[in-house]
C-alpha atoms as a PDB file:
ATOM      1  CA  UNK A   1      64.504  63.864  86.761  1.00  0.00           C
ATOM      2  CA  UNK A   2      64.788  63.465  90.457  1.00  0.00           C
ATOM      3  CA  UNK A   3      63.054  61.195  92.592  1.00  0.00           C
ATOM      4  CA  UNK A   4      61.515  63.991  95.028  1.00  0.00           C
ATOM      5  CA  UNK A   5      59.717  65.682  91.975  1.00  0.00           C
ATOM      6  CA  UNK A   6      57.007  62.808  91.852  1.00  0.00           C
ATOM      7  CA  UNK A   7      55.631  64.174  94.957  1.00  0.00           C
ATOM      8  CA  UNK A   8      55.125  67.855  94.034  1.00  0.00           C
ATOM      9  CA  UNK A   9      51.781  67.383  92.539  1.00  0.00           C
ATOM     10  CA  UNK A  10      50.623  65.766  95.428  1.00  0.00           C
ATOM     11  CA  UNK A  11      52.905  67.836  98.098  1.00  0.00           C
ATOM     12  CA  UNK A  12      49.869  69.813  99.758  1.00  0.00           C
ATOM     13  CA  UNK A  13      47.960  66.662 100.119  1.00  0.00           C
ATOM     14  CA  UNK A  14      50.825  64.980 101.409  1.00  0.00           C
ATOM     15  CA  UNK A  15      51.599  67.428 103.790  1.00  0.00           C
ATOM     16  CA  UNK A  16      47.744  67.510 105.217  1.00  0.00           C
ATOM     17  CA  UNK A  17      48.291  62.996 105.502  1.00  0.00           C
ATOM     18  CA  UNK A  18      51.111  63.884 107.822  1.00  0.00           C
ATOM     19  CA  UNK A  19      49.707  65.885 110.091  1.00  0.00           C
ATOM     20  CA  UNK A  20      47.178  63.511 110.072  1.00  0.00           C
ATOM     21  CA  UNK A  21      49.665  61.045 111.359  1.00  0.00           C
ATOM     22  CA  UNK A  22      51.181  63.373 113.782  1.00  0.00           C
ATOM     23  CA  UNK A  23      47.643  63.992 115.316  1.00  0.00           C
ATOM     24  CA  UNK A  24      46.997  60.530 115.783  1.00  0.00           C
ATOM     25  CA  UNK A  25      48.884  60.646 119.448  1.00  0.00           C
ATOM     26  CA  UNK A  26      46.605  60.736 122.496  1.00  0.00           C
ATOM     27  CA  UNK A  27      48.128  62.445 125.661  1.00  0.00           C
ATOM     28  CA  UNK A  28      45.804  60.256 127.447  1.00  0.00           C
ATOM     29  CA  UNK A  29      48.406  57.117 126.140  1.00  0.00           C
ATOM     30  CA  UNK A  30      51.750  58.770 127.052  1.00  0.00           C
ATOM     31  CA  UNK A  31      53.717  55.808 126.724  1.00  0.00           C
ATOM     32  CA  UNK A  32      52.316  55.332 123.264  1.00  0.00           C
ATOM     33  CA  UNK A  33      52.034  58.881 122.235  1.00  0.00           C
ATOM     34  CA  UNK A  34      56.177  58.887 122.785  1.00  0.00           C
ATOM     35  CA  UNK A  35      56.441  55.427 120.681  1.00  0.00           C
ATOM     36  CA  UNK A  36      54.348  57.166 118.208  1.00  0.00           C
ATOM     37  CA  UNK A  37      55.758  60.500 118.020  1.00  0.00           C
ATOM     38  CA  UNK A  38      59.906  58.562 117.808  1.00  0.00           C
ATOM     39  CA  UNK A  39      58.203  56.900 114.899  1.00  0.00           C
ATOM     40  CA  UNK A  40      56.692  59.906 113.247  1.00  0.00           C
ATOM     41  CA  UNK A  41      60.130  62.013 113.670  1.00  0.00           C
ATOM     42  CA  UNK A  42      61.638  59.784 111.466  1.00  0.00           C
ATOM     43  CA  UNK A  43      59.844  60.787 108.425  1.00  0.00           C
ATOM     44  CA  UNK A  44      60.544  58.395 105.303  1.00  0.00           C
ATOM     45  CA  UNK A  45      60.176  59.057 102.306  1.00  0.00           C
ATOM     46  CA  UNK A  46      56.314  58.361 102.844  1.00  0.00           C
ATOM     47  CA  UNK A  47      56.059  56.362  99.242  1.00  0.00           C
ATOM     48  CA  UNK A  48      52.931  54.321 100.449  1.00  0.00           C
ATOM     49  CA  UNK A  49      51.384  56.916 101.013  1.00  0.00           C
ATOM     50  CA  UNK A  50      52.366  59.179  97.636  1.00  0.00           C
ATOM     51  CA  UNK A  51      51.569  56.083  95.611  1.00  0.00           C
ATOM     52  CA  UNK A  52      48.428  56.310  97.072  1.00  0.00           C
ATOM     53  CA  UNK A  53      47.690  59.949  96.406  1.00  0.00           C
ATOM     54  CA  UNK A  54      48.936  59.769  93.123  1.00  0.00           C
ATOM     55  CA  UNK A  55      46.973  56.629  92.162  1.00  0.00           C
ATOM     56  CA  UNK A  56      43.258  58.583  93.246  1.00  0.00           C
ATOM     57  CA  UNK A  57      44.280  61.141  90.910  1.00  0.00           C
ATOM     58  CA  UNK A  58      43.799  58.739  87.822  1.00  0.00           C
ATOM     59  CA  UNK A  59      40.015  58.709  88.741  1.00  0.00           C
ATOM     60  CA  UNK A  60      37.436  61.412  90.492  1.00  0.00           C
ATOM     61  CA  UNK A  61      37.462  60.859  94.307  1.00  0.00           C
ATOM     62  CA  UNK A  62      36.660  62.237  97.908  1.00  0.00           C
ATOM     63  CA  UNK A  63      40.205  64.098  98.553  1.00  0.00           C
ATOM     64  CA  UNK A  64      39.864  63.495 102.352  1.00  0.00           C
ATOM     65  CA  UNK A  65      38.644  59.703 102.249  1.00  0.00           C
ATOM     66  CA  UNK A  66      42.220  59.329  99.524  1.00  0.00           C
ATOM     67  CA  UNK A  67      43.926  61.032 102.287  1.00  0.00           C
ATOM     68  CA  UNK A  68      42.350  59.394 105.443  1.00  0.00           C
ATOM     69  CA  UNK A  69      43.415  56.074 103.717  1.00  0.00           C
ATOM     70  CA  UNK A  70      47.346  57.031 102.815  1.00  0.00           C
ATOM     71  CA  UNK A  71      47.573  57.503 106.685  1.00  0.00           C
ATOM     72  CA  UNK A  72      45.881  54.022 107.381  1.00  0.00           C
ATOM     73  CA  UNK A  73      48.714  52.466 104.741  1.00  0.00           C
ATOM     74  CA  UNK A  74      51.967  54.441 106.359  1.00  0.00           C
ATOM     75  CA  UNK A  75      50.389  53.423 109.807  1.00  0.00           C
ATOM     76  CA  UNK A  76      49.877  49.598 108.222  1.00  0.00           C
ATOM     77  CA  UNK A  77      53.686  49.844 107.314  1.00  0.00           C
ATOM     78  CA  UNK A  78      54.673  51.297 110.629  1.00  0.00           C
ATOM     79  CA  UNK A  79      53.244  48.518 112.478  1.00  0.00           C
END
C-alpha cells in the first residue's frame, strides 16, 4: 500500500482546502500575496490537513466548516 492512497477518499475535499489556500491572497497586499503564493507553490504533502479530513469522517459533520478548518491548520503550520 502506498502512502498517496490514504488521500483518495478525501482527494475532492482536499482539492476544494487548496484552493481555499490559494484564494487566501489579496492583490490589495502584493508583497504578501507573493510571500503567500512562493509558499503555496510548494505544495507538501498537505498531511495536516488530510488528517484532518479524514478524522471528520469518523463522525457526521458540516463538510465546509471540516474543510474551512484543514486550511486554518496548513496555514497554522505555514506560519
Amino acid at each position: 500500500m502506498q502512502a498517496i492512497s490514504i488521500y483518495e477518499p478525501i482527494r475532492r475535499r482536499l482539492d476544494r482546502v487548496e484552493r481555499r489556500l490559494e484564494q487566501i491572497t489579496d492583490p490589495r497586499f502584493p508583497f504578501l500575496a507573493r510571500l503567500l503564493q512562493q509558499v503555496f507553490e510548494t505544495v507538501g504533502k498537505r498531511a495536516r490537513p488530510a488528517v484532518t479530513l479524514l478524522a471528520s469522517t469518523f463522525h457526521s459533520h458540516d463538510e465546509e466548516r471540516t474543510e474551512t478548518m484543514a486550511a486554518a491548520v496548513e496555514l497554522l503550520h505555514v506560519a
